[in-house]
N, C-alpha and C. Protein backbone atom coordinates (compact mmCIF):
# COMPACT_ATOMS: atom_id res chain seq x y z
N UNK A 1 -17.79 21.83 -18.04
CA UNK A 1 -16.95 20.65 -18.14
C UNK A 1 -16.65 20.06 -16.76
N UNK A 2 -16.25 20.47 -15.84
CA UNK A 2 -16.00 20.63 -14.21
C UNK A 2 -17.10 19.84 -13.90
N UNK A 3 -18.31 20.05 -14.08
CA UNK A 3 -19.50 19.45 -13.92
C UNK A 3 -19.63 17.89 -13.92
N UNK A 4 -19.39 18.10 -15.32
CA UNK A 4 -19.24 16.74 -16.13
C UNK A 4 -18.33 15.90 -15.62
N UNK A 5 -17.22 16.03 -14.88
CA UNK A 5 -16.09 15.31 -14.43
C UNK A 5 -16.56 14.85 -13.03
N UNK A 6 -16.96 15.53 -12.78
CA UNK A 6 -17.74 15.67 -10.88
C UNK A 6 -18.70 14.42 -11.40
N UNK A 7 -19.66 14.32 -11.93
CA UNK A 7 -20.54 13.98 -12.22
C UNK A 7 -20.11 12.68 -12.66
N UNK A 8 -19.43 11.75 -12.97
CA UNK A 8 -18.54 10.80 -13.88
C UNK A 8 -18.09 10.23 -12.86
N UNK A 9 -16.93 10.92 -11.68
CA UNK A 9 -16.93 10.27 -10.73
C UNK A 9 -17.30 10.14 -9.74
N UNK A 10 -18.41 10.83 -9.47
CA UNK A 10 -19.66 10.12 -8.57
C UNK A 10 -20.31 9.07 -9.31
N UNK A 11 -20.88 8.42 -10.59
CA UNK A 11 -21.14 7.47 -10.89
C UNK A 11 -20.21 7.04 -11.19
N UNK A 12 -19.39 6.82 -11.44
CA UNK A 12 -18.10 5.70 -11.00
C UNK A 12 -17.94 5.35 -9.91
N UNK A 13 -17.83 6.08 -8.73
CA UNK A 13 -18.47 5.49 -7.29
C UNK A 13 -19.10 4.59 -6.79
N UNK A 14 -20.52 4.90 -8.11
CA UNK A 14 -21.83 4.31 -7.49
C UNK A 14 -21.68 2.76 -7.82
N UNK A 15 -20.87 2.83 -9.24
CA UNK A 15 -21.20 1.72 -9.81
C UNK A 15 -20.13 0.51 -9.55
N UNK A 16 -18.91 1.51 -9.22
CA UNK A 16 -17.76 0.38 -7.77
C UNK A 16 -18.22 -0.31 -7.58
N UNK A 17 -19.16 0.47 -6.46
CA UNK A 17 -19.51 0.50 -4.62
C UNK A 17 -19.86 -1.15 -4.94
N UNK A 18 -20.97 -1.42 -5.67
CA UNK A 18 -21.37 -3.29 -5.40
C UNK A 18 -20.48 -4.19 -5.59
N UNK A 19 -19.54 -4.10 -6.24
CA UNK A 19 -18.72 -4.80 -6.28
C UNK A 19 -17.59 -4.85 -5.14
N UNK A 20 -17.30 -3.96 -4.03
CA UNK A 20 -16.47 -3.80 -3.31
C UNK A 20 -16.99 -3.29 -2.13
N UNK A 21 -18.77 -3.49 -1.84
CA UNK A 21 -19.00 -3.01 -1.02
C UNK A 21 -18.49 -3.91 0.30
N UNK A 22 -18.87 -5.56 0.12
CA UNK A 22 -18.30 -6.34 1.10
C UNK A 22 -17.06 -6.95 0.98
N UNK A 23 -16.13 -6.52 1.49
CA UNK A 23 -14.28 -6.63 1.01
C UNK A 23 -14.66 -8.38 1.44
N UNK A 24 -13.56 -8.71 -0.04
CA UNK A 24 -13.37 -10.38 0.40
C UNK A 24 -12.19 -10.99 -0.46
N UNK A 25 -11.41 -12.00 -0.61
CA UNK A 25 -10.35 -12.55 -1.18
C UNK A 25 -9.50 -12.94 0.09
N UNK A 26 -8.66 -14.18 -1.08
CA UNK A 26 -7.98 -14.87 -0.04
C UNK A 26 -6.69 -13.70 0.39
N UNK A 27 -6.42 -13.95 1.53
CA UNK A 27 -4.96 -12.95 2.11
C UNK A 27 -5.53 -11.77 3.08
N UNK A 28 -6.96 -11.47 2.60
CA UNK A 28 -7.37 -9.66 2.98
C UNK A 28 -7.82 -10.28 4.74
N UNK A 29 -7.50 -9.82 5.20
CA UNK A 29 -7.93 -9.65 7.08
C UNK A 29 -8.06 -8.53 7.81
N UNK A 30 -8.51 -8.95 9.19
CA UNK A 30 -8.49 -7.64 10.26
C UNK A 30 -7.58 -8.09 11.50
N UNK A 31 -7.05 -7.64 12.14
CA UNK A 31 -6.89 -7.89 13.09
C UNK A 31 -7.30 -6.95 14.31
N UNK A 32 -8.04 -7.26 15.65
CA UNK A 32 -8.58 -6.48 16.11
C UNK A 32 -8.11 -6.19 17.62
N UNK A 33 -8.25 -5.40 18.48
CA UNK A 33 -7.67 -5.20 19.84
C UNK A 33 -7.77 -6.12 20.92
N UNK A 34 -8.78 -7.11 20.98
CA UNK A 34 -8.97 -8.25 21.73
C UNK A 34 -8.30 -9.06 21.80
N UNK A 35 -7.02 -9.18 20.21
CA UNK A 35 -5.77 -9.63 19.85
C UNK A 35 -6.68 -11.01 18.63
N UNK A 36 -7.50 -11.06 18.78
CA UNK A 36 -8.14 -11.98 17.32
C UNK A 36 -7.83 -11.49 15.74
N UNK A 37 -7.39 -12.21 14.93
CA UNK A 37 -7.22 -11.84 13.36
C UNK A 37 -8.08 -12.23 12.81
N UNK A 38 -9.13 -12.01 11.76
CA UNK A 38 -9.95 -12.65 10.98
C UNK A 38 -9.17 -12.75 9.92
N UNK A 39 -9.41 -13.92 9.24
CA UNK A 39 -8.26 -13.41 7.66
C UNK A 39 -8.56 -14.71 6.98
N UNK A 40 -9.32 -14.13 5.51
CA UNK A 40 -9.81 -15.35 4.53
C UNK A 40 -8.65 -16.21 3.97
N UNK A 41 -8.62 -17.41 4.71
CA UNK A 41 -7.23 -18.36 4.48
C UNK A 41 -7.46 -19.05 3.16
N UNK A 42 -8.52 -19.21 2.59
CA UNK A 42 -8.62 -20.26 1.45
C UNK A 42 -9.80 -20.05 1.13
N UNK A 43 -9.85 -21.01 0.35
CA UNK A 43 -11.43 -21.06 -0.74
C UNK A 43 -11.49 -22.37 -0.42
N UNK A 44 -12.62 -22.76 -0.97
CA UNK A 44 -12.92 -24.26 -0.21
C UNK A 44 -14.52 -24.13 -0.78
N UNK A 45 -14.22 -25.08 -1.96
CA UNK A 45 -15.84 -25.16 -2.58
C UNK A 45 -16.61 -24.23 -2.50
N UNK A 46 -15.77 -23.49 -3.22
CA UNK A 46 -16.26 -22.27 -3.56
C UNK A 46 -17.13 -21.10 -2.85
N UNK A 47 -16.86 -21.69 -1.68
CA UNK A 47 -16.53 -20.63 -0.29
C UNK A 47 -15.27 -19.89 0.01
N UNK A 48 -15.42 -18.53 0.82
CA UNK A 48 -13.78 -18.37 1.38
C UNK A 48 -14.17 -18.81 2.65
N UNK A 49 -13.30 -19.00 3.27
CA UNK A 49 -13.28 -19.62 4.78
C UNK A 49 -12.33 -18.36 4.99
N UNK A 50 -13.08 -17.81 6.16
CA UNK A 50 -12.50 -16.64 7.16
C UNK A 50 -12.29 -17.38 8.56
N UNK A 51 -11.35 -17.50 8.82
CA UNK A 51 -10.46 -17.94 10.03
C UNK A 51 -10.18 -17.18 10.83
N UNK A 52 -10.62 -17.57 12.19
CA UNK A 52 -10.76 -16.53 13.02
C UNK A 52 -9.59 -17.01 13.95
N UNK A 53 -7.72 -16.30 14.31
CA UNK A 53 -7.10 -16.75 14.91
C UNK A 53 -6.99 -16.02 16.35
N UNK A 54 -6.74 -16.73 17.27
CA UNK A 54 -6.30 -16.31 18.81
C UNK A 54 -4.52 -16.80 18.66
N UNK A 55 -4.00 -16.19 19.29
CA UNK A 55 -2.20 -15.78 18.91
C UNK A 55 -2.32 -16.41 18.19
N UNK A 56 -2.30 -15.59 16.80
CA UNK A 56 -2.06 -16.33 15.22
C UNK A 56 -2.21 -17.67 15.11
N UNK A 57 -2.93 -18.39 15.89
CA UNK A 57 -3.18 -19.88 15.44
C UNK A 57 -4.94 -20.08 15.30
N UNK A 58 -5.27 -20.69 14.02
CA UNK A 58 -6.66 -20.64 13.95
C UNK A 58 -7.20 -21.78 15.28
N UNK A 59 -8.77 -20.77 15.56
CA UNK A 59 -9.38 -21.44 16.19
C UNK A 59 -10.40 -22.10 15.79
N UNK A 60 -11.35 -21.56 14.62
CA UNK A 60 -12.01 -22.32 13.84
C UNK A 60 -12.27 -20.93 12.90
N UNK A 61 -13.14 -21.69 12.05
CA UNK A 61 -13.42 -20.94 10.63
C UNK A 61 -15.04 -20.73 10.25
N UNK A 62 -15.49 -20.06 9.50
CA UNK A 62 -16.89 -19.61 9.43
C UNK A 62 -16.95 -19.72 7.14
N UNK A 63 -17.76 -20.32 6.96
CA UNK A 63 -17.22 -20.71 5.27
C UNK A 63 -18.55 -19.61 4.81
N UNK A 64 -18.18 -18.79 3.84
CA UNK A 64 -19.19 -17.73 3.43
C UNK A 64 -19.09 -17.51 1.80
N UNK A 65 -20.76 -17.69 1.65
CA UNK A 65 -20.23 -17.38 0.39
C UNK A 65 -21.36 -16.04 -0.07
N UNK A 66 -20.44 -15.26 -1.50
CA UNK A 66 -21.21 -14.37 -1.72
C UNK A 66 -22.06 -14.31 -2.93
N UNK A 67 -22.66 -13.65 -3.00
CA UNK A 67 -23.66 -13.65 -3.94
C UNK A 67 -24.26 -12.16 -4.54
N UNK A 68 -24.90 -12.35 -5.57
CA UNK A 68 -26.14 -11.20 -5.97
C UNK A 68 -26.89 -10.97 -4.54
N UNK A 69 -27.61 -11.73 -3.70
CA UNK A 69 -28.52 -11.89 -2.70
C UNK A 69 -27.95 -11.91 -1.70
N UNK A 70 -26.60 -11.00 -1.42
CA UNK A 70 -26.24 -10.77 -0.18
C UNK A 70 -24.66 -11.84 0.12
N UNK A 71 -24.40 -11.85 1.68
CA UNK A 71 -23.29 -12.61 1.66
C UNK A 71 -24.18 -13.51 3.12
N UNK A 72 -24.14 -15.01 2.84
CA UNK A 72 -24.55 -15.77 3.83
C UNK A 72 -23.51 -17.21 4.44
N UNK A 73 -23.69 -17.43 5.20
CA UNK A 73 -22.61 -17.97 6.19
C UNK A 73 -23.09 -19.83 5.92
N UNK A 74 -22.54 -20.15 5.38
CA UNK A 74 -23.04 -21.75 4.95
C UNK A 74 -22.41 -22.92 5.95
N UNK A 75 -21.17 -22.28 6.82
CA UNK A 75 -20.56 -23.55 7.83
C UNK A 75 -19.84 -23.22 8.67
N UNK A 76 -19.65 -23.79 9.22
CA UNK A 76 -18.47 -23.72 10.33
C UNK A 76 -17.19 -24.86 9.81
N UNK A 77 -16.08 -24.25 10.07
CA UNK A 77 -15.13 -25.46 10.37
C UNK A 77 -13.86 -25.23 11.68
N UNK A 78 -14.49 -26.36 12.24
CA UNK A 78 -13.66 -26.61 13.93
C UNK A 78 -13.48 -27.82 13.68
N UNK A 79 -11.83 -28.17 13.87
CA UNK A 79 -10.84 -28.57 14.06
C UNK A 79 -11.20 -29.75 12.71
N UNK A 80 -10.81 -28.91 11.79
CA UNK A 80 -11.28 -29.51 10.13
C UNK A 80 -12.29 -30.28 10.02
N UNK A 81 -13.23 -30.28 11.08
CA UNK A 81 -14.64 -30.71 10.42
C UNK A 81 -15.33 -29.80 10.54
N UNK A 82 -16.50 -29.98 8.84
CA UNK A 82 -16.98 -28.78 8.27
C UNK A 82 -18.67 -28.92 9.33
N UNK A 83 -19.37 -28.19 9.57
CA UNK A 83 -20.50 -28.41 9.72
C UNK A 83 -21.20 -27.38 9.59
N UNK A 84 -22.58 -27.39 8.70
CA UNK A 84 -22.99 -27.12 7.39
C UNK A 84 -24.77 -26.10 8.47
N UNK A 85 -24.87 -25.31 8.10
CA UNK A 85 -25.91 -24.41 8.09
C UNK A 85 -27.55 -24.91 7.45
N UNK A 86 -28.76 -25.62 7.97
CA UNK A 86 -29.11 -25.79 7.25
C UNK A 86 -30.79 -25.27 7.21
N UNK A 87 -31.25 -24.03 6.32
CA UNK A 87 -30.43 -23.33 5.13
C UNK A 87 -29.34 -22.55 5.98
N UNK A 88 -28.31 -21.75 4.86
CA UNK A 88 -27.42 -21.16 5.46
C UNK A 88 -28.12 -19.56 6.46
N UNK A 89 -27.80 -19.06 6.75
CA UNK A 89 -27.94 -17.92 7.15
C UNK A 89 -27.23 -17.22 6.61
N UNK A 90 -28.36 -15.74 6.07
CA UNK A 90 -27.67 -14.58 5.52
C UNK A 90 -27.26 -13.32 6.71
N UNK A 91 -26.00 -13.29 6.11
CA UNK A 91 -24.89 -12.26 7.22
C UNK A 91 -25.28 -11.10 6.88
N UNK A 92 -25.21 -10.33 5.60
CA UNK A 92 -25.73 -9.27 5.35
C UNK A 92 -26.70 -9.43 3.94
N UNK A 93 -27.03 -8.40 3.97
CA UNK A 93 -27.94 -8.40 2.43
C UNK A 93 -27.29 -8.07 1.01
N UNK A 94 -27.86 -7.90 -0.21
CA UNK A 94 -27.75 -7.13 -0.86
C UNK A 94 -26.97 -5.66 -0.76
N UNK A 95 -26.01 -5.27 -1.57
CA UNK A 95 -25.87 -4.28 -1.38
C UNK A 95 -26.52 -2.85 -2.00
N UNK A 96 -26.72 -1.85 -1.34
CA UNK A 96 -26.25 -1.19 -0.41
C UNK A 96 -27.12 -1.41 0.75
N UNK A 97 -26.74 -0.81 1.84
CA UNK A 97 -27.23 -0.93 3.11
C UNK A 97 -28.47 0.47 2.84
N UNK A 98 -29.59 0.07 3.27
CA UNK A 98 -30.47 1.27 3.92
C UNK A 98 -30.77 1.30 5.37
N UNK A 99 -30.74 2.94 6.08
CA UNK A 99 -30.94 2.89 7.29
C UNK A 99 -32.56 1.96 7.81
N UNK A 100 -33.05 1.58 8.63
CA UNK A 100 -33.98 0.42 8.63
C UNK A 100 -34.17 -0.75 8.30
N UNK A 101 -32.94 -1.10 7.65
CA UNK A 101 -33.20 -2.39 6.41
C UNK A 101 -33.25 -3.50 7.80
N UNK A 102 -33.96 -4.72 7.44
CA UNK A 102 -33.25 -5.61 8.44
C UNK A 102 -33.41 -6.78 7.85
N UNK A 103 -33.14 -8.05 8.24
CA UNK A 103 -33.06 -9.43 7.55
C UNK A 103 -32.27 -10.14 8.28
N UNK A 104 -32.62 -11.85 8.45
CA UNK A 104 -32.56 -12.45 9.35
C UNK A 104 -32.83 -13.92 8.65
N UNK A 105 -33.27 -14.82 10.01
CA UNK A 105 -33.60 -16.50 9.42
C UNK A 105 -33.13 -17.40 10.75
N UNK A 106 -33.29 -18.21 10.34
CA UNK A 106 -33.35 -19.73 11.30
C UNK A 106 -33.09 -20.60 10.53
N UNK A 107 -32.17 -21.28 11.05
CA UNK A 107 -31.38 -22.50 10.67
C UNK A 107 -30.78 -23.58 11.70
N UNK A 108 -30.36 -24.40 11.11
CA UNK A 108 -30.70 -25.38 11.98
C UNK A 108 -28.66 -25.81 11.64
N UNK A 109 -28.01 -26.10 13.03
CA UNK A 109 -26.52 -26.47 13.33
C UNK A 109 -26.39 -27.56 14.34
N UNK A 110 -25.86 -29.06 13.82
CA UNK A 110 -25.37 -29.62 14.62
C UNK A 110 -26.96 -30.47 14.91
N UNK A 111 -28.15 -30.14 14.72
CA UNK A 111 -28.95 -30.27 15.40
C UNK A 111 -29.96 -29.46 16.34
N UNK A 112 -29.01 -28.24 16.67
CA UNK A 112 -30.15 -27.12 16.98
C UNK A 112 -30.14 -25.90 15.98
N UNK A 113 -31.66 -25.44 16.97
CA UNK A 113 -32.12 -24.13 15.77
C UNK A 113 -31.45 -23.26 16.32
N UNK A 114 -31.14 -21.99 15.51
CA UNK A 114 -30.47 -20.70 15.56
C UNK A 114 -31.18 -19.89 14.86
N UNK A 115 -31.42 -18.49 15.45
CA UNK A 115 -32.60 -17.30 14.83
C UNK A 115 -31.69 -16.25 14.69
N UNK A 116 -31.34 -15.57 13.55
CA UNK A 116 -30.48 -14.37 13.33
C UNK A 116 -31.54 -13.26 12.92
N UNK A 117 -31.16 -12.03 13.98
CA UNK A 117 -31.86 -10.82 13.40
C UNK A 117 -31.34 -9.48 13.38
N UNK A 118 -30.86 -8.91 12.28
CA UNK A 118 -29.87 -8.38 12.18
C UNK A 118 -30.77 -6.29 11.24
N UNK A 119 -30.75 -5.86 12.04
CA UNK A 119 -30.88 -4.42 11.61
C UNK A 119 -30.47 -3.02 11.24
N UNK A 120 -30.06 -2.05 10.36
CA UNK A 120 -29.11 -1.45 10.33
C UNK A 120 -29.57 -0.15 11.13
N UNK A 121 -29.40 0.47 11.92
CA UNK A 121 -29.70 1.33 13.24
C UNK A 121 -29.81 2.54 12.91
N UNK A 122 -28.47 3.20 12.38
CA UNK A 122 -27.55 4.40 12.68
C UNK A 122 -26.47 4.23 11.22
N UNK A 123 -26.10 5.48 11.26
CA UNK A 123 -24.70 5.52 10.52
C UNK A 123 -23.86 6.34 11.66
N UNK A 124 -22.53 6.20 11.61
CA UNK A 124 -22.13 6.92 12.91
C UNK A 124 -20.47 7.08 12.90
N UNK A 125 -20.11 8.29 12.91
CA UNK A 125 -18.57 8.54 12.82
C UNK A 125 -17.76 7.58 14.28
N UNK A 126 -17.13 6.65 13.36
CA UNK A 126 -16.14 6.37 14.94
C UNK A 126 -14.52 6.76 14.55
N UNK A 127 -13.73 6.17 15.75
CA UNK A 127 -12.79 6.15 15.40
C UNK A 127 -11.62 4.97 16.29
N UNK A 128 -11.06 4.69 15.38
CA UNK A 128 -10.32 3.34 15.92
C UNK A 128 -9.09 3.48 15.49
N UNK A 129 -7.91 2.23 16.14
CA UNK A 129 -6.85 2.51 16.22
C UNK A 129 -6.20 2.83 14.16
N UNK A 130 -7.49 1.46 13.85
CA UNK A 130 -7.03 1.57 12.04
C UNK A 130 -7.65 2.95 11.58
N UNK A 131 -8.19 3.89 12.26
CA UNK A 131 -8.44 5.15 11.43
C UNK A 131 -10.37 5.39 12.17
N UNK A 132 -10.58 6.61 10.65
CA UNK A 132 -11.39 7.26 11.36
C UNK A 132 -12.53 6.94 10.41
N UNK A 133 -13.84 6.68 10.59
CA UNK A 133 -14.74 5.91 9.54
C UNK A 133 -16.05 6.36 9.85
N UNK A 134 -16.79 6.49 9.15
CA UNK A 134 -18.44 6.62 9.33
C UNK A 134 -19.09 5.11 8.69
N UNK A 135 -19.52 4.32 9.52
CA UNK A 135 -19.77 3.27 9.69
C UNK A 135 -21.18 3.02 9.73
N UNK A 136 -21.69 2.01 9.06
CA UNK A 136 -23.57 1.82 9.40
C UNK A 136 -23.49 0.62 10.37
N UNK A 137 -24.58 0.96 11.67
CA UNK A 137 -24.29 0.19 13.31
C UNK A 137 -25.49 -0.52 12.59
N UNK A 138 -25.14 -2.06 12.65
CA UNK A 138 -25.64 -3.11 12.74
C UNK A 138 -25.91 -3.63 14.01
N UNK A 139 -27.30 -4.13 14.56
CA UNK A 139 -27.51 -4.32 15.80
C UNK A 139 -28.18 -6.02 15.33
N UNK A 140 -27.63 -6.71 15.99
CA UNK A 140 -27.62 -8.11 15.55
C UNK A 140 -28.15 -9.05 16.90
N UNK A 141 -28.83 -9.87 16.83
CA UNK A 141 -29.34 -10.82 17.87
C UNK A 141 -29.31 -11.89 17.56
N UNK A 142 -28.66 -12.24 18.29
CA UNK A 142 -28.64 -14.06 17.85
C UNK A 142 -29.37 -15.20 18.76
N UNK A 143 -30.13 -15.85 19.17
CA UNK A 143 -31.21 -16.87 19.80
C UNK A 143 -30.52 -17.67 19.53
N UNK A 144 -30.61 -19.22 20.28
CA UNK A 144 -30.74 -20.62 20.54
C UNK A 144 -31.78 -20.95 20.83
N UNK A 145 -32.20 -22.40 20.54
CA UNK A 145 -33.08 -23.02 21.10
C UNK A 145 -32.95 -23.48 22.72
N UNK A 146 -32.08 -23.53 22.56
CA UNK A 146 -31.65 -24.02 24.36
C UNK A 146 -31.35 -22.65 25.06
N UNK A 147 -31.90 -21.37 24.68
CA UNK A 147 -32.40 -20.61 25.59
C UNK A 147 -31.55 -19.26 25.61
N UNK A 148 -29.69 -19.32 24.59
CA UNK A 148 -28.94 -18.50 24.71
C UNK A 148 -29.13 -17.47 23.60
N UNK A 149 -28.66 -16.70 24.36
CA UNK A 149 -28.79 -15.17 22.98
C UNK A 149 -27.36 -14.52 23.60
N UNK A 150 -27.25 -13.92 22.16
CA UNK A 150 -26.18 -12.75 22.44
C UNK A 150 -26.60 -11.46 20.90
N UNK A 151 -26.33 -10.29 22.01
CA UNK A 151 -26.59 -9.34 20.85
C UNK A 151 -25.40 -8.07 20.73
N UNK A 152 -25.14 -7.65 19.45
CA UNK A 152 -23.91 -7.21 19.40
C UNK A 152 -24.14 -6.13 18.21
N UNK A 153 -23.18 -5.19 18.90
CA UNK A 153 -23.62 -4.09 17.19
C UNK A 153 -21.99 -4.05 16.74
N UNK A 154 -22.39 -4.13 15.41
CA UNK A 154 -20.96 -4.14 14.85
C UNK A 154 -21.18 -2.79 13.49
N UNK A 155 -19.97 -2.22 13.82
CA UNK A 155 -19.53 -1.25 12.99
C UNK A 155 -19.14 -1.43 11.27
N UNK A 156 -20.34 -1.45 10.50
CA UNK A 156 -19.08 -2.06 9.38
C UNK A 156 -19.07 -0.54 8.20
N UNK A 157 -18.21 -0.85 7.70
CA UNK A 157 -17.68 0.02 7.00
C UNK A 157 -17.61 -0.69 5.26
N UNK A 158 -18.03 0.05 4.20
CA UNK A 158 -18.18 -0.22 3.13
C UNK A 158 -16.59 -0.49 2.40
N UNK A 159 -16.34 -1.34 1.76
CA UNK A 159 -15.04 -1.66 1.08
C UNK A 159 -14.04 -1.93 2.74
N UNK A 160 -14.51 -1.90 3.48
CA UNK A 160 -13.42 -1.94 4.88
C UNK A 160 -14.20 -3.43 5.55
N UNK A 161 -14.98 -3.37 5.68
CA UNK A 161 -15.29 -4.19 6.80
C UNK A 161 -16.05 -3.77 8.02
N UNK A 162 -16.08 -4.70 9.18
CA UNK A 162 -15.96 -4.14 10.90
C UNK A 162 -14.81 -3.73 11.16
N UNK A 163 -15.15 -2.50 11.58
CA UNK A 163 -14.05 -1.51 12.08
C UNK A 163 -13.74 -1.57 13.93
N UNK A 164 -15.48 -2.36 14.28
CA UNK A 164 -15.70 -1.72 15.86
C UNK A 164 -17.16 -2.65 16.13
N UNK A 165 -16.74 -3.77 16.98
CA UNK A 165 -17.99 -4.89 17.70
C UNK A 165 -18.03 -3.87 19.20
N UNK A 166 -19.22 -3.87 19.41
CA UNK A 166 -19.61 -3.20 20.92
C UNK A 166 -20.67 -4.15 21.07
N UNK A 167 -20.54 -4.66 22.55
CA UNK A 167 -21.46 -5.28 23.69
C UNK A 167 -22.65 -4.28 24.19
N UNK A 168 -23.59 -4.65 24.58
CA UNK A 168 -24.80 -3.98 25.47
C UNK A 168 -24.13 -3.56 26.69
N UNK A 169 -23.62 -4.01 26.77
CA UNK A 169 -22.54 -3.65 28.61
C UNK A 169 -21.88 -2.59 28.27
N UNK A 170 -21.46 -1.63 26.95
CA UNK A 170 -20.28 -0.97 27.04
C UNK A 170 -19.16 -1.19 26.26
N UNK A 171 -19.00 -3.03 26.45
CA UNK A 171 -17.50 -3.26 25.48
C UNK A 171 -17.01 -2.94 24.43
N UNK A 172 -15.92 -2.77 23.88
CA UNK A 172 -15.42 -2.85 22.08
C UNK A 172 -14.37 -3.56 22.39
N UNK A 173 -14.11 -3.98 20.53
CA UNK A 173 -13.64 -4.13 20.24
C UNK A 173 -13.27 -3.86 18.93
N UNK A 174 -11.94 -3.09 18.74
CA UNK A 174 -11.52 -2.40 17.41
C UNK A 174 -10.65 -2.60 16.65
N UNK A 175 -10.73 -2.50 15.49
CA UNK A 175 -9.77 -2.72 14.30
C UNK A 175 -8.64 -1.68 14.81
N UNK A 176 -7.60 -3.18 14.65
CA UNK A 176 -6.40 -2.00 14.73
C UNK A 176 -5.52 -1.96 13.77
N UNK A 177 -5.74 -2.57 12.84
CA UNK A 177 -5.07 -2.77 11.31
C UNK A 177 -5.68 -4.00 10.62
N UNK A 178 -5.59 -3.30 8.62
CA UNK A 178 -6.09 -4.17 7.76
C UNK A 178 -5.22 -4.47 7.50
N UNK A 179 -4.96 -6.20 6.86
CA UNK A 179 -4.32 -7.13 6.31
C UNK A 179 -4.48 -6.90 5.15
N UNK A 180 -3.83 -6.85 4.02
CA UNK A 180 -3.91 -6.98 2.78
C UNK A 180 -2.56 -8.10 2.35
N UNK A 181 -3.37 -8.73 1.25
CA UNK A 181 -2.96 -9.69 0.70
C UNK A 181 -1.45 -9.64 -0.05
């Protein structure tokens, strides 16, 4: 019987996990040690818009929406004008994550192109001020046409989020508490 119960809620687990693998709703945020809050302020055609604030005042917003086919990033909005991804770029995939997985694209903002390439590395115990997590390291590159890149591994954590952004130089930056709604 013991078996059977074990067994029940590990597939109850399994069958959660997609639904809650990428945390989202209006109210839920991070706030992180650099002193930035992310925190989904609204819906907005049927996007949430995650607002990214510097001392609690938004600086602009990133509009995402999710899907069966992953969660992809359809706009920006700075200083309430929206500007639109075109196609959008996908942020992550499908869930679940496999070690190797990678996925990416080019899209076009404002007028220039942008190349996202995004790979899952590692799984890897960290620990941050919000707690202690085994996290899959996303190693992400981002291109311009006009010549700029930046590449960044971010820590994310299933039903949590990014826990922990690290620079090629060394830097972090860490979750130091979740927002809930």
């Amino acid at each position: 019987m013991r078996r059977w119960v074990v067994w029940g809620l590990l597939l109850g687990l399994v069958l959660a996990q997609p639904g809650d693998f990428y945390p989202r709703g209006v109210g839920l945020g991070w706030a992180y040690s650099s002193g930035e809050v992310q925190i989904f302020a609204r819906e907005q055609a049927g996007m949430l818009v995650l607002e990214h604030r510097f001392p609690g005042k938004p600086v602009y917003g990133e509009l995402l929406r999710y899907s069966p086919q992953g969660v992809f990033l359809e706009g920006t909005v700075f200083n309430g004008q929206v500007q639109r991804y075109q196609p959008a770029l996908m942020l992550y995939p499908p869930a679940p994550m496999v070690l190797g997985q990678e996925w990416g694209g080019r899209s076009t903002l404002s007028g220039s192109t942008i190349a996202l390439l995004s790979r899952v590395e590692r799984i890897e115990g960290v620990s941050v001020p919000a707690g202690r997590y085994n996290a899959y390291v996303i190693r992400t590159s981002l291109v311009t046409e006009a010549g700029g890149s930046v590449v960044v591994e971010s820590y994310f954590v299933p039903g949590v989020g990014i826990v922990r952004y690290a620079s090629p130089d060394g830097g972090t930056i860490d979750l130091v508490r979740i927002l809930r709604p």
